[in-house]
PDB file of N, CA and C in Angstrom:
ATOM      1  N   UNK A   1      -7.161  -5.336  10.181  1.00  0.00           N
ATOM      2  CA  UNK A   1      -7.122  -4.814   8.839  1.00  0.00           C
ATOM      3  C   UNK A   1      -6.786  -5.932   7.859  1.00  0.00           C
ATOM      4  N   UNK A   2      -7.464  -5.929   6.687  1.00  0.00           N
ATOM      5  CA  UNK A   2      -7.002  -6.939   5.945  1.00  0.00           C
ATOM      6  C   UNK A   2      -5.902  -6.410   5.125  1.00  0.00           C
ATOM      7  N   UNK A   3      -5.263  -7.904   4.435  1.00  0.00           N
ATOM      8  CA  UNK A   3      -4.035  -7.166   3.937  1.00  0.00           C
ATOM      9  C   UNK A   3      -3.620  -7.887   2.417  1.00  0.00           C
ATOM     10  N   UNK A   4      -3.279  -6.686   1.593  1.00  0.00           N
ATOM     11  CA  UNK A   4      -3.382  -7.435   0.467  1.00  0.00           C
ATOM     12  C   UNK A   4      -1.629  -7.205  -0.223  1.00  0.00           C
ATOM     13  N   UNK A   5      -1.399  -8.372  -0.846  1.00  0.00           N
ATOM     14  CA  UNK A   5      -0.137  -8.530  -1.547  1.00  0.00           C
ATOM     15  C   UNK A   5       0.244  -7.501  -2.650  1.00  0.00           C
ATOM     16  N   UNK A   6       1.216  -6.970  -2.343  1.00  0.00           N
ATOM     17  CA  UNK A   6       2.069  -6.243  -3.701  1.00  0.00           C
ATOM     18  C   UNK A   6       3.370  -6.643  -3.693  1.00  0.00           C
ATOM     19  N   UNK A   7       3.900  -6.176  -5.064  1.00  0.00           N
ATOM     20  CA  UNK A   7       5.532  -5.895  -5.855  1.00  0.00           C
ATOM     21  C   UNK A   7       5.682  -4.525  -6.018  1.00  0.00           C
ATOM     22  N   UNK A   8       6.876  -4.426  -5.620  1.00  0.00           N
ATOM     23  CA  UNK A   8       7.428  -3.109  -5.902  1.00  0.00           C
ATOM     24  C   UNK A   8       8.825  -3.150  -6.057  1.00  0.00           C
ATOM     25  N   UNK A   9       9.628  -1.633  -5.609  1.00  0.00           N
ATOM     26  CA  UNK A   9      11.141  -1.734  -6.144  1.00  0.00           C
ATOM     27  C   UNK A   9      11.168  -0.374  -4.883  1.00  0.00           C
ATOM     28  N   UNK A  10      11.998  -0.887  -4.108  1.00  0.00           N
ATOM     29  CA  UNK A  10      12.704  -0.343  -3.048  1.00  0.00           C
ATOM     30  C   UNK A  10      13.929   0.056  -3.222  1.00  0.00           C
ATOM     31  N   UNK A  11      13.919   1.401  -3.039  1.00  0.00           N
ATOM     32  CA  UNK A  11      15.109   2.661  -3.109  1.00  0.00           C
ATOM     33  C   UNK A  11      16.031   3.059  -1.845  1.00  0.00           C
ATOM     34  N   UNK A  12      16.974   2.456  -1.357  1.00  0.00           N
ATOM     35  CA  UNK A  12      17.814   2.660  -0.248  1.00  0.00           C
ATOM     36  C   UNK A  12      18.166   3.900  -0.268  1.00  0.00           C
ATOM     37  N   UNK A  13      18.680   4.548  -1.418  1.00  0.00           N
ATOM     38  CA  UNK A  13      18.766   6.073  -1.086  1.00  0.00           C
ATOM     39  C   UNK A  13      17.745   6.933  -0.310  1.00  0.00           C
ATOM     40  N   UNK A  14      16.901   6.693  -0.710  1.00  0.00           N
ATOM     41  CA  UNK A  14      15.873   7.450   0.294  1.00  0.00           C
ATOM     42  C   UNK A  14      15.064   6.571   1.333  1.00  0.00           C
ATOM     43  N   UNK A  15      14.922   5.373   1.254  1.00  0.00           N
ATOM     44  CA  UNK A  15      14.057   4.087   2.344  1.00  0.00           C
ATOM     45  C   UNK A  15      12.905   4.352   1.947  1.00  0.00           C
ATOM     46  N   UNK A  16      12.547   4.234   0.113  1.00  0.00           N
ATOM     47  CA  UNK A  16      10.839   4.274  -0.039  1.00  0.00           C
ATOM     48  C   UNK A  16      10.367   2.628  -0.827  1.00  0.00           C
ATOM     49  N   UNK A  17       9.671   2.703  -0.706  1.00  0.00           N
ATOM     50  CA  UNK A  17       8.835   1.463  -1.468  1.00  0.00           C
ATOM     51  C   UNK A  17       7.981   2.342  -2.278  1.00  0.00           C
ATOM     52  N   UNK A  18       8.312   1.171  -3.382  1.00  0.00           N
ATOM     53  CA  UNK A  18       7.452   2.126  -4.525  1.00  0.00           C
ATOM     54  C   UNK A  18       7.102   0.793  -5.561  1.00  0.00           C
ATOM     55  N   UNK A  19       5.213   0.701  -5.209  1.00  0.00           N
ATOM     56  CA  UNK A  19       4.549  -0.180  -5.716  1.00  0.00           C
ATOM     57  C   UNK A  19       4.180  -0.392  -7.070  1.00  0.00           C
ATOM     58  N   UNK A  20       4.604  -1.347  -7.695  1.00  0.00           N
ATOM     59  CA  UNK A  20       4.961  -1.906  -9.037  1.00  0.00           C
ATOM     60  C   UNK A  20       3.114  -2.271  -9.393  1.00  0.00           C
ATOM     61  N   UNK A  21       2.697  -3.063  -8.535  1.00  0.00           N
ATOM     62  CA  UNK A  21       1.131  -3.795  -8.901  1.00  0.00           C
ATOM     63  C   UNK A  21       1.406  -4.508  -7.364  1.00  0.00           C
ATOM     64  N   UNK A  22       0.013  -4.774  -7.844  1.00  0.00           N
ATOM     65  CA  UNK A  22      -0.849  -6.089  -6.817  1.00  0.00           C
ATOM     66  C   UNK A  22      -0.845  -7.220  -7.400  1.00  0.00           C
ATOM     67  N   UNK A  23      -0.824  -8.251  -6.763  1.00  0.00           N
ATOM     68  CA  UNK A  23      -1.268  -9.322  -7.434  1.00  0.00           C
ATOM     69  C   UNK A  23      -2.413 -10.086  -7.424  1.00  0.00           C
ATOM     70  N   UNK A  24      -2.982  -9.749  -6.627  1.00  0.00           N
ATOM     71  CA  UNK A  24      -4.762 -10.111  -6.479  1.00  0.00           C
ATOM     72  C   UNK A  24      -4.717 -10.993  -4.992  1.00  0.00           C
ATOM     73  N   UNK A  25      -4.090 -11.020  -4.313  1.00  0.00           N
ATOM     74  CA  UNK A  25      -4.115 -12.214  -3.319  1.00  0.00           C
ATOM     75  C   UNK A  25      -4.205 -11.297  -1.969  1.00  0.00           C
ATOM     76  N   UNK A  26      -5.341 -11.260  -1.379  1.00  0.00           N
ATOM     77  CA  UNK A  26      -5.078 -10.849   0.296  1.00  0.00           C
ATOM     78  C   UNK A  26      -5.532 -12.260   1.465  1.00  0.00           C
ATOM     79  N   UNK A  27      -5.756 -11.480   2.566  1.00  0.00           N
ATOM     80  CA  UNK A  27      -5.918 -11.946   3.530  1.00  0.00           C
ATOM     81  C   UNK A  27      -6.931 -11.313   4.319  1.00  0.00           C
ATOM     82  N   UNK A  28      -8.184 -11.767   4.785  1.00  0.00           N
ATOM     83  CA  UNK A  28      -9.383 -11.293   5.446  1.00  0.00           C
ATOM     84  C   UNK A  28      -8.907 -11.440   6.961  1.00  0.00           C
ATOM     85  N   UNK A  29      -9.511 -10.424   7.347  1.00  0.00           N
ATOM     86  CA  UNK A  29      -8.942 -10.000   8.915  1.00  0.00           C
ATOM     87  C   UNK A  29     -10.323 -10.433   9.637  1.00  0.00           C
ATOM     88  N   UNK A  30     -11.336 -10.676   9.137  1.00  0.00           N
ATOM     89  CA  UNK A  30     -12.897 -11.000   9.394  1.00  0.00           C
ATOM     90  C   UNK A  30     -13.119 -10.385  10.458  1.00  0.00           C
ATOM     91  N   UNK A  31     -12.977  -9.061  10.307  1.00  0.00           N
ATOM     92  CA  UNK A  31     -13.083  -7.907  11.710  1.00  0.00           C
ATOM     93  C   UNK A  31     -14.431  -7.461  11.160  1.00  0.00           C
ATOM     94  N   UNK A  32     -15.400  -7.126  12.213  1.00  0.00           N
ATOM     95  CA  UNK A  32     -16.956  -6.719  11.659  1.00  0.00           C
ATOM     96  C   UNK A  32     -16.782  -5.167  11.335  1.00  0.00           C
ATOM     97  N   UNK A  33     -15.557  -4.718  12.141  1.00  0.00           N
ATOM     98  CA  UNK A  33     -15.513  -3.036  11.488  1.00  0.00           C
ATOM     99  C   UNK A  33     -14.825  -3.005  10.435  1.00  0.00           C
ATOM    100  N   UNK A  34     -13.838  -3.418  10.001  1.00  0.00           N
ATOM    101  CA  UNK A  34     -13.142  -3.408   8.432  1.00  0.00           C
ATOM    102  C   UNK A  34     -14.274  -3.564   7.620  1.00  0.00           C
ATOM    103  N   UNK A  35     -14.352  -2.281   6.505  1.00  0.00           N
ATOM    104  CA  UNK A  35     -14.900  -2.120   5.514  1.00  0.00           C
ATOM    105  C   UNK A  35     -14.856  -3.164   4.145  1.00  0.00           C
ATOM    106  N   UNK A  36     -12.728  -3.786   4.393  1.00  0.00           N
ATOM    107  CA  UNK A  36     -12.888  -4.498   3.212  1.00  0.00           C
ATOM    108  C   UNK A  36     -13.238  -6.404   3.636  1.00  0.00           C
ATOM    109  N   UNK A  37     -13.494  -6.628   4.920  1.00  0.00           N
ATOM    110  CA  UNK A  37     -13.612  -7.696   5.182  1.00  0.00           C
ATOM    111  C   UNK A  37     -15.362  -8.047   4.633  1.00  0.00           C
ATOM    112  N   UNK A  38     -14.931  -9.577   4.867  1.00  0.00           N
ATOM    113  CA  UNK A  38     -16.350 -10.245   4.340  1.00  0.00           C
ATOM    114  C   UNK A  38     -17.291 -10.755   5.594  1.00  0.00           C
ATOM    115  N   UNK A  39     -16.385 -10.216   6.914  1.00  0.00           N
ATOM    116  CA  UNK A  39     -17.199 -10.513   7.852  1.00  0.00           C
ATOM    117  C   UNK A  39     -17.895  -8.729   8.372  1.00  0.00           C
ATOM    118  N   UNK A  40     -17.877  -7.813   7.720  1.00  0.00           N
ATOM    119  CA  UNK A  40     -18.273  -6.869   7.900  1.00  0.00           C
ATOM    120  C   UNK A  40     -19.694  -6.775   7.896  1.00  0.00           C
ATOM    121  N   UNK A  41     -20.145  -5.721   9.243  1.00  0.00           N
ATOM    122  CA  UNK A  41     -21.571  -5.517   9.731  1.00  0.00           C
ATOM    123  C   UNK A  41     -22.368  -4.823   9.060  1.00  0.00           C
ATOM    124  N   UNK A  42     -21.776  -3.947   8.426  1.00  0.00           N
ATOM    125  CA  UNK A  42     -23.103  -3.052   7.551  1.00  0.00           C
ATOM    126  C   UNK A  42     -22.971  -3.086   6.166  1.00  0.00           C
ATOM    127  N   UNK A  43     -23.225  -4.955   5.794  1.00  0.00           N
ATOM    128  CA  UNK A  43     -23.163  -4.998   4.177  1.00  0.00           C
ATOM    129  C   UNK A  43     -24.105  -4.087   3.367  1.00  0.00           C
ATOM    130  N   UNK A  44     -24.912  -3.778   3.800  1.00  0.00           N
ATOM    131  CA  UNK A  44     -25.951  -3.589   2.837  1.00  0.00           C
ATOM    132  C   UNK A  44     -26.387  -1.705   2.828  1.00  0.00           C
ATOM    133  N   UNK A  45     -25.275  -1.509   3.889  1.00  0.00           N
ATOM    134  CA  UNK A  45     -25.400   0.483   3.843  1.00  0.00           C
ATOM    135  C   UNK A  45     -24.864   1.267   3.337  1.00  0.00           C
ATOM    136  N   UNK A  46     -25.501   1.870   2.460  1.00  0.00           N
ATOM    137  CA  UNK A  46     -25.005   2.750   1.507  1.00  0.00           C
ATOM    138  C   UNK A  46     -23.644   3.602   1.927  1.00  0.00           C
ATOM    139  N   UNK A  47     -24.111   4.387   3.186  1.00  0.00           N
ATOM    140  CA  UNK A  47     -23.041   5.220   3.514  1.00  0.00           C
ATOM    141  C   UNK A  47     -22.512   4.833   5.589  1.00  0.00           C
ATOM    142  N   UNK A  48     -21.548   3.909   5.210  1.00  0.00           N
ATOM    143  CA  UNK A  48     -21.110   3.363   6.221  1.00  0.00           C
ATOM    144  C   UNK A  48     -19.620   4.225   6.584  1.00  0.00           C
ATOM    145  N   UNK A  49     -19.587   4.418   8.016  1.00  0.00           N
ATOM    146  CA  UNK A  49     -18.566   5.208   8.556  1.00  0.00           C
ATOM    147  C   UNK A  49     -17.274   3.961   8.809  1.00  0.00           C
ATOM    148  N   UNK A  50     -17.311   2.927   8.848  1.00  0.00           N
ATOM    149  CA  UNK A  50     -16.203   2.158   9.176  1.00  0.00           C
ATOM    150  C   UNK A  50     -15.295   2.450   8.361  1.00  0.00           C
ATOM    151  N   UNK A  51     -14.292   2.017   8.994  1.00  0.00           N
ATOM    152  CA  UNK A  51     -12.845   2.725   8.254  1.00  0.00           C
ATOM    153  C   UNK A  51     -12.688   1.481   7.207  1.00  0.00           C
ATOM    154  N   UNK A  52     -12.092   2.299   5.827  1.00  0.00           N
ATOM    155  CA  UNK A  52     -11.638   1.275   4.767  1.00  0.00           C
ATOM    156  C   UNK A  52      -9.705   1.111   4.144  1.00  0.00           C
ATOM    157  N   UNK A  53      -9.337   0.762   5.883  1.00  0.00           N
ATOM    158  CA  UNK A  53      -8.378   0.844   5.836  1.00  0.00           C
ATOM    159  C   UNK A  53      -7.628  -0.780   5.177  1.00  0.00           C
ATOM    160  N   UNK A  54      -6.354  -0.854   4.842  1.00  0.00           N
ATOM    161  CA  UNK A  54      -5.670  -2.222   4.721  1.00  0.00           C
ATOM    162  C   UNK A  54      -3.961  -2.026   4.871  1.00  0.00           C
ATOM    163  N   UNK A  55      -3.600  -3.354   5.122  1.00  0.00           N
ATOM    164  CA  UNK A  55      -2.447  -3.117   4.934  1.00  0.00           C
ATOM    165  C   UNK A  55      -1.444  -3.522   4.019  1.00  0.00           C
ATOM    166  N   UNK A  56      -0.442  -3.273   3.454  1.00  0.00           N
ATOM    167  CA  UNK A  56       0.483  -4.058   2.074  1.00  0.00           C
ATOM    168  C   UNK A  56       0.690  -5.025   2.483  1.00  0.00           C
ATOM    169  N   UNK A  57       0.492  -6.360   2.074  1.00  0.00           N
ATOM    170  CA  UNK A  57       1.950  -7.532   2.188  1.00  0.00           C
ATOM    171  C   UNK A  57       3.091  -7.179   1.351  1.00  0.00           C
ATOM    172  N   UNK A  58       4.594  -6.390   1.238  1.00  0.00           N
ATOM    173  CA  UNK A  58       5.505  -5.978   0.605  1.00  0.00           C
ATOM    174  C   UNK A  58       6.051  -6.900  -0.136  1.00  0.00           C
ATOM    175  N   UNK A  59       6.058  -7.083  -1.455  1.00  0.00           N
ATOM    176  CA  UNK A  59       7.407  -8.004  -2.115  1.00  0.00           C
ATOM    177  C   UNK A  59       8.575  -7.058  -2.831  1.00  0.00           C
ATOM    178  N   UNK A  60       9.458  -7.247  -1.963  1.00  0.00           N
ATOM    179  CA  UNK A  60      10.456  -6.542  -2.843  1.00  0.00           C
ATOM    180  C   UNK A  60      10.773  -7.144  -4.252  1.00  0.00           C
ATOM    181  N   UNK A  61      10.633  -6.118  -5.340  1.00  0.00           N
ATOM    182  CA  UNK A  61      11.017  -7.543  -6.864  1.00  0.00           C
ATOM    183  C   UNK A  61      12.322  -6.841  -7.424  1.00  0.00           C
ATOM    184  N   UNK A  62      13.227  -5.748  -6.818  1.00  0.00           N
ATOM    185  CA  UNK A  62      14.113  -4.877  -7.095  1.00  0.00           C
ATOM    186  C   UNK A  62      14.817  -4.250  -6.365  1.00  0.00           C
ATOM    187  N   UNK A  63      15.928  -3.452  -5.980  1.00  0.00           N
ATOM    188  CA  UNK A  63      16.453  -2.992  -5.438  1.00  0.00           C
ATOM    189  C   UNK A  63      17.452  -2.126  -5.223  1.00  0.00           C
ATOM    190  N   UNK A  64      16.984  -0.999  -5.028  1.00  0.00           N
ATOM    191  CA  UNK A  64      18.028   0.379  -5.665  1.00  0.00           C
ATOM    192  C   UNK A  64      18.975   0.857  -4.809  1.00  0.00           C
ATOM    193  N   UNK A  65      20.270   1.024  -4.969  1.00  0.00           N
ATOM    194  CA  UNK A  65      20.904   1.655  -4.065  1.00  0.00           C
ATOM    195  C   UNK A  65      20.720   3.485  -4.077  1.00  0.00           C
ATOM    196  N   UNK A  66      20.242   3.978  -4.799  1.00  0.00           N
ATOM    197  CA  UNK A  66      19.869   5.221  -5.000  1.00  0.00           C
ATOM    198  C   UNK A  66      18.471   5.888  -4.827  1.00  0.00           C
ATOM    199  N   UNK A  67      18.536   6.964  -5.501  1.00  0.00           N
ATOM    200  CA  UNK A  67      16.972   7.509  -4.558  1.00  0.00           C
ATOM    201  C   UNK A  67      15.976   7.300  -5.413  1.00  0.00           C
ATOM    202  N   UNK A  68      14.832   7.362  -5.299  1.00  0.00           N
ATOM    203  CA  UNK A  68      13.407   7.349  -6.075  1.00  0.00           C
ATOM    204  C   UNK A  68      13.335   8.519  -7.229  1.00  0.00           C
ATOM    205  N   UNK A  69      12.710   8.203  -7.780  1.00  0.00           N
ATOM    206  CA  UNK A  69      12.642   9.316  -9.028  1.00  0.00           C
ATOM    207  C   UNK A  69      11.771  10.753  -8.400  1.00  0.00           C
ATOM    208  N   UNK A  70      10.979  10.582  -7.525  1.00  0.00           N
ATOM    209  CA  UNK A  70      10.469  11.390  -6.718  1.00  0.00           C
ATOM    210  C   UNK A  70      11.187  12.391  -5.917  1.00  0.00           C
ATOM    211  N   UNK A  71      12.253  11.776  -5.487  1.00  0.00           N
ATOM    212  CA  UNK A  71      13.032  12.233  -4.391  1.00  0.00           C
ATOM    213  C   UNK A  71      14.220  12.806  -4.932  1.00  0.00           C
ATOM    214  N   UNK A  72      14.931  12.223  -6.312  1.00  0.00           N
ATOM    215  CA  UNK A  72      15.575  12.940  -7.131  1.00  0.00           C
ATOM    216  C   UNK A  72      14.770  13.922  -7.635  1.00  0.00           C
ATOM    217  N   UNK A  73      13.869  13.886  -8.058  1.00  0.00           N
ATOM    218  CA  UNK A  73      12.814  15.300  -8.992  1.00  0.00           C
ATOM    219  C   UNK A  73      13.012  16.361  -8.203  1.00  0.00           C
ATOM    220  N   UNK A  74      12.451  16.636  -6.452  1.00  0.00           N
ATOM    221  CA  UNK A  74      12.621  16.917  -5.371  1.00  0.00           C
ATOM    222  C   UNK A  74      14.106  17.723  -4.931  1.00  0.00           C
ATOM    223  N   UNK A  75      15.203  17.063  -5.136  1.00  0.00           N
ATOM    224  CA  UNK A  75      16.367  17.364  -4.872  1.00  0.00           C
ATOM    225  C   UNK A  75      16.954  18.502  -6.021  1.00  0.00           C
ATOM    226  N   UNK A  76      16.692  18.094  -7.003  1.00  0.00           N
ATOM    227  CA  UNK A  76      16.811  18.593  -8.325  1.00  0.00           C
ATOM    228  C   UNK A  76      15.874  19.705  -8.446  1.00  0.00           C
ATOM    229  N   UNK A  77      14.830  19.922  -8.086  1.00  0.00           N
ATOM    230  CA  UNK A  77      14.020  21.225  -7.619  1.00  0.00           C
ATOM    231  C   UNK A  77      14.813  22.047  -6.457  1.00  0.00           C
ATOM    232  N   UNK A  78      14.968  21.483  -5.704  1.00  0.00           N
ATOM    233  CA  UNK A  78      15.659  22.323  -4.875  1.00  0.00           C
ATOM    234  C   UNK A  78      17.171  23.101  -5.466  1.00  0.00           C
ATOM    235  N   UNK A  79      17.442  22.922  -6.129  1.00  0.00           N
ATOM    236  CA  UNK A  79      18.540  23.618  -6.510  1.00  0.00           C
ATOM    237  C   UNK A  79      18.477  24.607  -7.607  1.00  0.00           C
ATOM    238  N   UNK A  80      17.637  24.764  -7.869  1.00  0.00           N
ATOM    239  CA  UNK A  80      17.522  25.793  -9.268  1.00  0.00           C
ATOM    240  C   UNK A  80      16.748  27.059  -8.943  1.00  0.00           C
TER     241      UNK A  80
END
């Protein structure tokens, strides 16, 4: 799988990553089934079944000791 770089801000209260941006920089896995590689087999087919999977490179740029705004919203739903 190829894998491309992000920033985010990681929430210890709950253990989420939560992606800020990309920065444009990956890494080619030059696998002929990866969809996002450039060594991929069926450049030119419209409707190709290979998976268009990848994976994060993580940069933490922050760091919360508390929970995600998600997970507070969540918690805070639950009680009313």
């Amino acid at each position: 799988m190829c894998t491309y770089e992000c920033f985010g801000d990681y929430y210890r209260g709950c253990q989420h990553y939560v992606v800020r941006y990309y920065s444009g920089s990956s890494a080619d896995c030059l696998s002929q089934d990866c969809k996002t590689s450039s060594e991929h087999k069926h450049k030119t087919a419209r409707d190709c079944l290979c998976p268009k999977v990848h994976n994060d490179a993580r940069k933490v740029v922050n760091m919360f000791q508390f929970k995600c705004d998600t997970c507070m919203e969540n918690a805070r739903s639950r009680y009313r």
